[in-house]
N, C-alpha and C. Protein backbone atom coordinates (compact mmCIF):
# COMPACT_ATOMS: atom_id res chain seq x y z
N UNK A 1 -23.88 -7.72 -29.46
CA UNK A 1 -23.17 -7.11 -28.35
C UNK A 1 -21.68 -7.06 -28.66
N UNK A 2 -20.98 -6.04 -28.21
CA UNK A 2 -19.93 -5.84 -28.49
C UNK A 2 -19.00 -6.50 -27.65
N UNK A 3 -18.14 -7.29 -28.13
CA UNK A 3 -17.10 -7.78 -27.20
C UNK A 3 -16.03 -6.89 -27.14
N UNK A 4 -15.89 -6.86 -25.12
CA UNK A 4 -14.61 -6.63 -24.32
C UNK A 4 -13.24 -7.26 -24.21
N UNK A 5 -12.37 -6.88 -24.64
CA UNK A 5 -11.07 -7.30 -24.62
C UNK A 5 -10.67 -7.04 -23.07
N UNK A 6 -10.21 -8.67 -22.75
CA UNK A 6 -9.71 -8.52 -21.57
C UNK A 6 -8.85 -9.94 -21.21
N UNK A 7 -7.41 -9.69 -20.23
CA UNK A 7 -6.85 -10.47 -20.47
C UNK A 7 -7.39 -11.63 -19.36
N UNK A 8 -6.56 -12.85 -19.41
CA UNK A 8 -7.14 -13.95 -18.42
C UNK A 8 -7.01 -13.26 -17.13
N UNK A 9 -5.80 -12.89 -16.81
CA UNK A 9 -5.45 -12.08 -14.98
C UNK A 9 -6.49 -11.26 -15.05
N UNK A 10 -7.09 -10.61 -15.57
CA UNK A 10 -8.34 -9.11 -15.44
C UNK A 10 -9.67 -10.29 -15.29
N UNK A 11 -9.80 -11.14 -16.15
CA UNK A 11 -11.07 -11.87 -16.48
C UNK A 11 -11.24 -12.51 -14.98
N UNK A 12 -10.13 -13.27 -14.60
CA UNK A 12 -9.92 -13.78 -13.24
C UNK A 12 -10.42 -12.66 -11.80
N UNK A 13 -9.77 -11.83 -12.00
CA UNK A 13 -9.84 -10.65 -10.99
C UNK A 13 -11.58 -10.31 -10.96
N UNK A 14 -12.53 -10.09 -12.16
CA UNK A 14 -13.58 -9.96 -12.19
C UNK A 14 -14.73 -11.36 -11.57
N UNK A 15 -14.09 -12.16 -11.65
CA UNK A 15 -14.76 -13.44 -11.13
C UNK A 15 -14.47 -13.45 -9.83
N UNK A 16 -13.54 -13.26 -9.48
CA UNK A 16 -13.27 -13.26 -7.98
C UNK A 16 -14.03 -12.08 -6.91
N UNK A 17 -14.20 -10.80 -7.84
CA UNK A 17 -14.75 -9.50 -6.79
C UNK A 17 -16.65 -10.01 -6.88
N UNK A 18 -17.12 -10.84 -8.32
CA UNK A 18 -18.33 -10.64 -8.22
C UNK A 18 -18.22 -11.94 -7.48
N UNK A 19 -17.64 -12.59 -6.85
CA UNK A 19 -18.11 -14.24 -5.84
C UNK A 19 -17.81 -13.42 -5.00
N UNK A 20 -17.26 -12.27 -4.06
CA UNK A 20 -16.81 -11.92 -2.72
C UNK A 20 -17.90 -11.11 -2.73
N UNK A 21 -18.20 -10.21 -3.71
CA UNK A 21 -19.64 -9.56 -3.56
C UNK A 21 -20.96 -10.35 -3.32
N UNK A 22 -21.23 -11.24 -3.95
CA UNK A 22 -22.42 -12.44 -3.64
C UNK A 22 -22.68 -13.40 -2.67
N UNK A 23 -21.33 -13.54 -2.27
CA UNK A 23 -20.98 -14.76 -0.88
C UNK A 23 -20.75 -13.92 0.37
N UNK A 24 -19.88 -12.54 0.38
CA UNK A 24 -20.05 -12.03 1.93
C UNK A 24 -20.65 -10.99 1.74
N UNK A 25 -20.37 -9.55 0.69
CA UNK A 25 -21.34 -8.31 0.76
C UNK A 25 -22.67 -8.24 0.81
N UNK A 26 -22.89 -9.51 0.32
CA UNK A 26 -24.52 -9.08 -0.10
C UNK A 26 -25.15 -9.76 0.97
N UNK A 27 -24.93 -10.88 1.44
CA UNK A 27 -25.38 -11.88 2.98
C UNK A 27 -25.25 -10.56 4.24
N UNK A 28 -23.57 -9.94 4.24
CA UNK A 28 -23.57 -9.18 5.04
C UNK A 28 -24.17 -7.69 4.90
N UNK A 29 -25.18 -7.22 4.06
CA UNK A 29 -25.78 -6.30 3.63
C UNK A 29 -27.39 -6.86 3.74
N UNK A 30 -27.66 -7.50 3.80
CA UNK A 30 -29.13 -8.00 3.96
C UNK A 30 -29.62 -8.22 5.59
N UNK A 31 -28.39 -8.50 6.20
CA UNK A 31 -28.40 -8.88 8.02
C UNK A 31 -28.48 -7.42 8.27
N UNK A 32 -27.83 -6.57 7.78
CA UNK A 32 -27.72 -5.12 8.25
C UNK A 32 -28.77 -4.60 7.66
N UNK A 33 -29.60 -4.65 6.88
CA UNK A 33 -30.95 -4.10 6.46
C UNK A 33 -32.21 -5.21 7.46
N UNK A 34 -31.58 -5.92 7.99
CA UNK A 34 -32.79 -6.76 8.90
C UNK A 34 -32.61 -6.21 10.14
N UNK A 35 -31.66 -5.66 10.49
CA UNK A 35 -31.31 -5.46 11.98
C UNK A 35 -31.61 -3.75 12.31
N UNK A 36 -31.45 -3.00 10.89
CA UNK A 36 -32.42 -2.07 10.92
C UNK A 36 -33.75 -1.85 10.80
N UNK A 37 -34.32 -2.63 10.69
CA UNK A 37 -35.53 -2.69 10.72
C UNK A 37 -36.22 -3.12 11.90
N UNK A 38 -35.59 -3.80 12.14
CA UNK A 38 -36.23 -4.29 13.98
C UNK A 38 -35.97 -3.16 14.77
N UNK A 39 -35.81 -2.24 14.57
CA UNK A 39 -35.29 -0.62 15.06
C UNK A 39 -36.66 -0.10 15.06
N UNK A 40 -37.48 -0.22 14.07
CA UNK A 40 -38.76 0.84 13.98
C UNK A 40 -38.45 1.85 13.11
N UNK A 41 -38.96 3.00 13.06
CA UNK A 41 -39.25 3.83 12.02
C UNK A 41 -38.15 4.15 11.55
N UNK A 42 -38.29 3.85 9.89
CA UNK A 42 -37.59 3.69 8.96
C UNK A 42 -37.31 4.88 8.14
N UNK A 43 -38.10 6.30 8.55
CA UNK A 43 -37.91 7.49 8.26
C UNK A 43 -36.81 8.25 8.80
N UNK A 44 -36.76 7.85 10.35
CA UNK A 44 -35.62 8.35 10.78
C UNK A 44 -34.24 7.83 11.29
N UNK A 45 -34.07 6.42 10.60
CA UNK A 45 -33.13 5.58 10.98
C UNK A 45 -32.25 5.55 9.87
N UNK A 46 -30.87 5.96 10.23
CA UNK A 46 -29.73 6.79 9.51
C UNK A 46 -28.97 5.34 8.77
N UNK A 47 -29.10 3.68 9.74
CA UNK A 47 -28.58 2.62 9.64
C UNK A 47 -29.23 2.16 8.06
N UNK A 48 -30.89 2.18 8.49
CA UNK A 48 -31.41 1.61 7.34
C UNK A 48 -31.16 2.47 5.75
N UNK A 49 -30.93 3.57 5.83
CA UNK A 49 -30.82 4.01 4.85
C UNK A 49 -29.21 3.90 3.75
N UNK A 50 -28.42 4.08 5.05
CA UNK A 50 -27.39 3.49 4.49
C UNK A 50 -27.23 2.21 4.06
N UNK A 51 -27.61 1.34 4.67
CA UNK A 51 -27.84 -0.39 4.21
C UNK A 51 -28.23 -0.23 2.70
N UNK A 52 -29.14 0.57 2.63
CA UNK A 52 -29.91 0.28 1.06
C UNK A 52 -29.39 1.31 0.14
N UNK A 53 -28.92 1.86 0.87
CA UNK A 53 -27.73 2.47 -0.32
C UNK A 53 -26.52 1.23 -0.76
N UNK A 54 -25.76 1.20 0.19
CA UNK A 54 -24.78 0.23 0.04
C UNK A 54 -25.31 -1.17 -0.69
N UNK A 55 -26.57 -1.28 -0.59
CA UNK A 55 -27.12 -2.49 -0.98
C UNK A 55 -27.40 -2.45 -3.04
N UNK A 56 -27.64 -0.77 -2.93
CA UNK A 56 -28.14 -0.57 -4.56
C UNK A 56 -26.84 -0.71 -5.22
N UNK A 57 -25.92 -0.48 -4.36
CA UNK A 57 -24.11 -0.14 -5.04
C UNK A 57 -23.88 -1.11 -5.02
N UNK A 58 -24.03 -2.64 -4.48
CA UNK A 58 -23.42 -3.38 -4.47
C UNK A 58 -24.32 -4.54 -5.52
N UNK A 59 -25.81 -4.39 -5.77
CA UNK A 59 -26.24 -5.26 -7.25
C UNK A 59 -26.05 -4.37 -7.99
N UNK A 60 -25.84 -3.06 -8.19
CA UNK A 60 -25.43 -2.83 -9.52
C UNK A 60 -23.96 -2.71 -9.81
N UNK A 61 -22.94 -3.20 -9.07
CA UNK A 61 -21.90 -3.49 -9.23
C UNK A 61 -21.52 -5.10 -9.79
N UNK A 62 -22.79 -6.09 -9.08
CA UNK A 62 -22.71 -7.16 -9.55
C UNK A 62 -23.39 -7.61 -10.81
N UNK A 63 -24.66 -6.58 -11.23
CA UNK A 63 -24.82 -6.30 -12.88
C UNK A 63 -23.83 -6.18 -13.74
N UNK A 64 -23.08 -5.13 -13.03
CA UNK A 64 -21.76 -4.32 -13.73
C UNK A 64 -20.65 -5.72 -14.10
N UNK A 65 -20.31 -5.97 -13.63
CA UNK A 65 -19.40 -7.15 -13.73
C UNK A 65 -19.99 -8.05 -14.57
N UNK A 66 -21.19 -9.00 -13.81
CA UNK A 66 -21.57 -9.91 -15.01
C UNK A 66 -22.01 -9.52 -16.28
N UNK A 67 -22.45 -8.64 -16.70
CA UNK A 67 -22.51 -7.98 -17.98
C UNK A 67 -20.80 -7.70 -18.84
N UNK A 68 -19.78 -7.26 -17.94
CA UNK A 68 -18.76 -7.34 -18.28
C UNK A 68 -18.29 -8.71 -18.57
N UNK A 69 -18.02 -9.41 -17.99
CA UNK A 69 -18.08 -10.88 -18.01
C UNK A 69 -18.66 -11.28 -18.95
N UNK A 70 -20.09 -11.52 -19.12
CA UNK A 70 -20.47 -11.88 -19.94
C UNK A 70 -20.21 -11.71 -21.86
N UNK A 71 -19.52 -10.20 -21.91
CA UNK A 71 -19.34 -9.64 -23.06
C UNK A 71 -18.03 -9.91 -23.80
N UNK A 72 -17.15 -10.81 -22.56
CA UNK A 72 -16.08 -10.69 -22.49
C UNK A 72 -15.03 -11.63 -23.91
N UNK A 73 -13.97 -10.97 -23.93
CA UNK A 73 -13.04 -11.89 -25.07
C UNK A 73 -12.19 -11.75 -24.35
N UNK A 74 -11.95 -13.11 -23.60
CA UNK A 74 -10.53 -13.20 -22.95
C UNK A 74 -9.80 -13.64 -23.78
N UNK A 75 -8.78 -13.09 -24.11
CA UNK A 75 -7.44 -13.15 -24.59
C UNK A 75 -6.17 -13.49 -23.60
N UNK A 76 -5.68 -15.05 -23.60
CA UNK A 76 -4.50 -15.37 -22.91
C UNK A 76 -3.07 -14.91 -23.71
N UNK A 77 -2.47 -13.71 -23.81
CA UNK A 77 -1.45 -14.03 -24.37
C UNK A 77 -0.34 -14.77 -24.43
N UNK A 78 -0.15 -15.74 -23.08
CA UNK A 78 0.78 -16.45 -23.17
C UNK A 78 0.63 -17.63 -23.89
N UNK A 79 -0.55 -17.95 -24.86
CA UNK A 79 -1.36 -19.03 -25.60
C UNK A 79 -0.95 -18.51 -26.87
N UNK A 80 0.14 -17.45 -27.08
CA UNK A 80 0.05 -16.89 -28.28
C UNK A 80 1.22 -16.88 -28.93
N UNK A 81 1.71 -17.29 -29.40
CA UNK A 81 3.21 -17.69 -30.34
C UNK A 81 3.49 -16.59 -30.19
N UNK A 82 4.68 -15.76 -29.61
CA UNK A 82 5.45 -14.99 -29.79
C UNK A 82 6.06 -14.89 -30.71
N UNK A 83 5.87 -13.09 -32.07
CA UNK A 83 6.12 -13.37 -33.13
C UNK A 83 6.72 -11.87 -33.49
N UNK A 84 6.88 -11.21 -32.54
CA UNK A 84 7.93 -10.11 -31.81
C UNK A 84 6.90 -8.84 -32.28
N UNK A 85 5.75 -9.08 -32.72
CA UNK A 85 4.52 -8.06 -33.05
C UNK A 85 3.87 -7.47 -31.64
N UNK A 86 3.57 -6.21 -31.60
CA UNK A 86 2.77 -5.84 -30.67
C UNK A 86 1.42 -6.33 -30.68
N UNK A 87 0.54 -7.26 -29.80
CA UNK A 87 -0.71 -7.50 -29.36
C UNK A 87 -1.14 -7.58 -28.23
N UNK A 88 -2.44 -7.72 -28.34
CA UNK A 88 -3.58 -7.50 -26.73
C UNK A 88 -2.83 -8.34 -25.50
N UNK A 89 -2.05 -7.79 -24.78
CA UNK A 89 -1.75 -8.46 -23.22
C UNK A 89 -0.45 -8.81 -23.43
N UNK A 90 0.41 -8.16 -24.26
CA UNK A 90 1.67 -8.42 -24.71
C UNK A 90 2.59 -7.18 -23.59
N UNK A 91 3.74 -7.27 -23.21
CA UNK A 91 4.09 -6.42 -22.31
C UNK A 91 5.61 -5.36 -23.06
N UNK A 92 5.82 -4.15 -23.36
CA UNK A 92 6.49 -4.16 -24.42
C UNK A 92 7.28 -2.88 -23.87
N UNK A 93 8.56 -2.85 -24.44
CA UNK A 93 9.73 -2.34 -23.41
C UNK A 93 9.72 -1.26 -24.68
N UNK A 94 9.61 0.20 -24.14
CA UNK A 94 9.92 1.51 -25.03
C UNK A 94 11.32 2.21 -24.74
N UNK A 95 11.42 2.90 -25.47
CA UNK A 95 12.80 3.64 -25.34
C UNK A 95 12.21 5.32 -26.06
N UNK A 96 11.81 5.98 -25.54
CA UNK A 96 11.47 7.30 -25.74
C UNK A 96 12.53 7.85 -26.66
N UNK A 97 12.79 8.28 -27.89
CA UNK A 97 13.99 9.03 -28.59
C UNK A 97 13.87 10.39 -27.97
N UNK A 98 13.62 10.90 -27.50
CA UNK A 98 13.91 12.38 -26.93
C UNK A 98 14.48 12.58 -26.19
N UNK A 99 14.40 11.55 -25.67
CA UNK A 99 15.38 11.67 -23.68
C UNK A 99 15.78 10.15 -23.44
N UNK A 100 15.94 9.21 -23.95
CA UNK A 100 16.32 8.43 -23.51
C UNK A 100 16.07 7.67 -22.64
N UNK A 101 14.97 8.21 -21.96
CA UNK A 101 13.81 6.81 -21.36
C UNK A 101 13.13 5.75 -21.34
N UNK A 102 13.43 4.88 -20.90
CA UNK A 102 12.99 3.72 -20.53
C UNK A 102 11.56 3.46 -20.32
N UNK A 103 11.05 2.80 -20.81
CA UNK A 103 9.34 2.47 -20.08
C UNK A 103 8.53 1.02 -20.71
N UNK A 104 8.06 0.35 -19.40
CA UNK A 104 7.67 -0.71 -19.57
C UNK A 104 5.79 -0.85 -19.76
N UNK A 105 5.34 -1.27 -20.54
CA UNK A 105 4.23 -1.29 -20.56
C UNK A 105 3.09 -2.29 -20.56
N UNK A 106 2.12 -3.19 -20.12
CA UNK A 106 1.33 -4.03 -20.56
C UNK A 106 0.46 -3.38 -20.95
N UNK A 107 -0.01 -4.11 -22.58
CA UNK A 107 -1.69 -3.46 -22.99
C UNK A 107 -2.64 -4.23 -22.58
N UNK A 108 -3.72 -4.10 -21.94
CA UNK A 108 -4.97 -4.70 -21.31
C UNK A 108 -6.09 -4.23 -21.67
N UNK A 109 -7.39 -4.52 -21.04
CA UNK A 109 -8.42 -4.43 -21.24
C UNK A 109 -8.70 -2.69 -20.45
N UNK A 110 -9.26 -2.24 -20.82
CA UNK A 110 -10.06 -0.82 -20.06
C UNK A 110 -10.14 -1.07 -18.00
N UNK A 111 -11.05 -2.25 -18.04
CA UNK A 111 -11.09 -2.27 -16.60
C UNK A 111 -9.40 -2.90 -15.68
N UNK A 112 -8.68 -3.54 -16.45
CA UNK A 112 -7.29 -3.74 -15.59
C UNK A 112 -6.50 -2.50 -15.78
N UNK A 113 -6.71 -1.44 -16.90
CA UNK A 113 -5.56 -0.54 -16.86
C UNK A 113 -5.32 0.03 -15.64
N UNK A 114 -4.14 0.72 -15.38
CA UNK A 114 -3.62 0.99 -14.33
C UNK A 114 -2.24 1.32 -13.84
N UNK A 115 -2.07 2.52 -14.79
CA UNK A 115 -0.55 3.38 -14.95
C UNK A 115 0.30 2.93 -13.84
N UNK A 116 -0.14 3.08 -12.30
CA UNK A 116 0.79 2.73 -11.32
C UNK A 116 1.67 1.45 -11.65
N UNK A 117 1.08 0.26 -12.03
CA UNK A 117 1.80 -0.97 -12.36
C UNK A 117 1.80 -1.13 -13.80
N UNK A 118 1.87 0.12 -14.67
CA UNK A 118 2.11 0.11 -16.37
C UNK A 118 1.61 -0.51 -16.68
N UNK A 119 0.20 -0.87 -16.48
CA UNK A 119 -1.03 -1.74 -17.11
C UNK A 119 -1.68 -0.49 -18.28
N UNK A 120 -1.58 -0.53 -19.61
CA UNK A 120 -2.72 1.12 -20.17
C UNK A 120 -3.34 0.22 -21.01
N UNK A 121 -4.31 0.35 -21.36
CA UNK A 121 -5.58 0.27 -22.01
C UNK A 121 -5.37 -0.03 -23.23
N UNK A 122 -5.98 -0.82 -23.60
CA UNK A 122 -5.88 -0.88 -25.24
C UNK A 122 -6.31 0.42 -26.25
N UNK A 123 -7.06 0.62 -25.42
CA UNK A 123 -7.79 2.19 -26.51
C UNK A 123 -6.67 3.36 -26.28
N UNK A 124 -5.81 3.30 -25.20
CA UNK A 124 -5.51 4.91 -24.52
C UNK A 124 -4.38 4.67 -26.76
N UNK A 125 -3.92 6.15 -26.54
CA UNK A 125 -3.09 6.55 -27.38
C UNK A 125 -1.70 5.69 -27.44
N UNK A 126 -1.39 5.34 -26.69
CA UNK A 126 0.29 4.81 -26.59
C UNK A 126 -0.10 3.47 -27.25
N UNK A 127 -1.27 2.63 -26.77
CA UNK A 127 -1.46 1.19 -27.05
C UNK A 127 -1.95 1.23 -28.60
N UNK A 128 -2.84 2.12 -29.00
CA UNK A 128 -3.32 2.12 -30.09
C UNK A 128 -2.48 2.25 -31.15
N UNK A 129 -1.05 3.33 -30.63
CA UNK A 129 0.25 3.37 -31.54
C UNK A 129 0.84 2.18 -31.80
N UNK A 130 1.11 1.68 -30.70
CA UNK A 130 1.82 -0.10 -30.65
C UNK A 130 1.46 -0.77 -31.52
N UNK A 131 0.34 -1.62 -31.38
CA UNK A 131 -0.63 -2.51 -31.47
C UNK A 131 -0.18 -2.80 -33.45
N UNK A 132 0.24 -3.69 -33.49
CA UNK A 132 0.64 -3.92 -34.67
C UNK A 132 1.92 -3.99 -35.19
N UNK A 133 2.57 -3.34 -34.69
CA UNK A 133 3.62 -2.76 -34.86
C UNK A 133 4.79 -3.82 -34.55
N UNK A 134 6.29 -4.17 -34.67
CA UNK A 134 7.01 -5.11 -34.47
C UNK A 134 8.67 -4.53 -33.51
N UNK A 135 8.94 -5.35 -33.28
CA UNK A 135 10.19 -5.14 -32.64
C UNK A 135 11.33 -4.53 -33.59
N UNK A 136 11.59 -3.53 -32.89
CA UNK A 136 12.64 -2.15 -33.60
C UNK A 136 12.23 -0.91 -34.19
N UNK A 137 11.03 -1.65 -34.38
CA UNK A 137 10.05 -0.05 -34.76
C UNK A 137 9.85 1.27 -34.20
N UNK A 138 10.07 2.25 -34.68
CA UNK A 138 9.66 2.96 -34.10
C UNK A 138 7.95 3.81 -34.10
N UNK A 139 7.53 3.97 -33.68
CA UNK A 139 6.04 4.46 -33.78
C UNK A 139 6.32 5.87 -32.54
N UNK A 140 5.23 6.58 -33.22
CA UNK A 140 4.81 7.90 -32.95
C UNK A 140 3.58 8.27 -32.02
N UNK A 141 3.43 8.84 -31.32
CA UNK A 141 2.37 9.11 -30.28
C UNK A 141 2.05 10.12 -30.17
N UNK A 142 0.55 10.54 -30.34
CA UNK A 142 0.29 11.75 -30.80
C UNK A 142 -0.14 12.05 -29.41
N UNK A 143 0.39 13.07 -28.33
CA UNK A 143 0.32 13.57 -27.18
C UNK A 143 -0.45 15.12 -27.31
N UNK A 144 -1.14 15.24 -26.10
CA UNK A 144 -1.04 17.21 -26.14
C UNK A 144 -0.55 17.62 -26.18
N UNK A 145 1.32 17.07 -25.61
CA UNK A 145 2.27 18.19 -25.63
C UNK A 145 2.83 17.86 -26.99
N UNK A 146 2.44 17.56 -27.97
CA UNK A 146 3.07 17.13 -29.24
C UNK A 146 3.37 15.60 -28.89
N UNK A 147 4.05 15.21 -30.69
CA UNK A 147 4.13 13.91 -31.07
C UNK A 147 5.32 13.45 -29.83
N UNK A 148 5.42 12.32 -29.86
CA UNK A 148 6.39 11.72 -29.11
C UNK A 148 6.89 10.18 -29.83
N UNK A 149 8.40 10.17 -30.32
CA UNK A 149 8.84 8.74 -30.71
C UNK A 149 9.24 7.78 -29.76
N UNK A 150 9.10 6.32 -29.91
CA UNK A 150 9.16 5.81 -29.26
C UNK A 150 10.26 5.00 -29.88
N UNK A 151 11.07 3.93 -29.54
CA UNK A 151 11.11 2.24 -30.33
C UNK A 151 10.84 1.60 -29.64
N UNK A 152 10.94 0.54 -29.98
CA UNK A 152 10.10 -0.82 -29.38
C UNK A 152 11.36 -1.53 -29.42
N UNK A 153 11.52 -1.60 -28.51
CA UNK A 153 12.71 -2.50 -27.98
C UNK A 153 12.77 -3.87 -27.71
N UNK A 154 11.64 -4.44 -27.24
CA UNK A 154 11.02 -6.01 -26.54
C UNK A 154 9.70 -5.85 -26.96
N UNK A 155 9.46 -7.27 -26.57
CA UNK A 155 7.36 -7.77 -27.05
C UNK A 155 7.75 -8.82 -26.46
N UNK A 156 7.03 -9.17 -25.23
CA UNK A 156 7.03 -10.28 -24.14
C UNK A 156 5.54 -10.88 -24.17
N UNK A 157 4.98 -11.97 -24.13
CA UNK A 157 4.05 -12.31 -23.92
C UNK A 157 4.23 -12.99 -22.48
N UNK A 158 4.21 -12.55 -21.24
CA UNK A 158 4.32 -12.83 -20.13
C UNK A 158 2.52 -12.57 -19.01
């Protein structure tokens, strides 16, 4: 099986949604499939059907996770000697050469990415450019709208 890269905060976050899914969704999804049923016919009762919808979404969400979980390579980067190299969960300050922009980035696992709070993915293009790479460097990013340079300004393990 292939191991998932993912950092401790993501690994954490996944432990926490599949215990809130198992301890209240699913208790409170089983009362609501009992309470439709004491209703009577189950052909035309709009409650029960939704229950067991919500009910299929919510174990195969908790498959989904523990399989994630289970596959998982948590990577703490703050366990990691800072050695001014780009790596997995490292947070790393760009400077765009074209325009002079600023941009902050953490690389994470697939399921924490999340552009709004500059979380991107280890796989997306920008991380895959990084990833190796050291402080002052500049690296290249191969975009649709064409290449784009970057430097690497900082490498934080925070």
């Amino acid at each position: 099986m292939e191991k998932i890269p993912m950092t401790a905060v993501g690994a954490e976050a996944l432990h926490t949604e599949v215990t809130r899914l198992k301890s209240v969704e699913r208790p409170r999804i089983v009362k609501a499939i009992s309470l439709a049923l004491e209703q009577g016919d189950l052909r035309e009762n709009a409650e029960y059907q939704y229950a067991k919808e919500e009910q299929g979404f919510i174990e195969g969400r908790i498959l989904e996770i523990e399989n994630k979980l289970s596959a998982a390579q948590v990577i703490d980067v703050k366990s990691i000697a800072p050695s001014g190299k780009v790596v997995f969960g490292a947070t790393v300050k760009l400077i765009n050469l074209d325009n002079d922009e600023e941009s902050i980035y953490q690389i994470v696992g697939d399921d924490e990415a999340d552009i709004k709070v500059n979380k991107i993915s280890i796989y997306s293009p920008v991380a895959r450019a990084l990833v190796g790479k050291a402080l002052g460097d500049v690296v290249v990013v191969v975009t649709p709208n064409g290449d784009v340079e970057y430097e690497i300004c900082s490498v934080e393990h925070i």
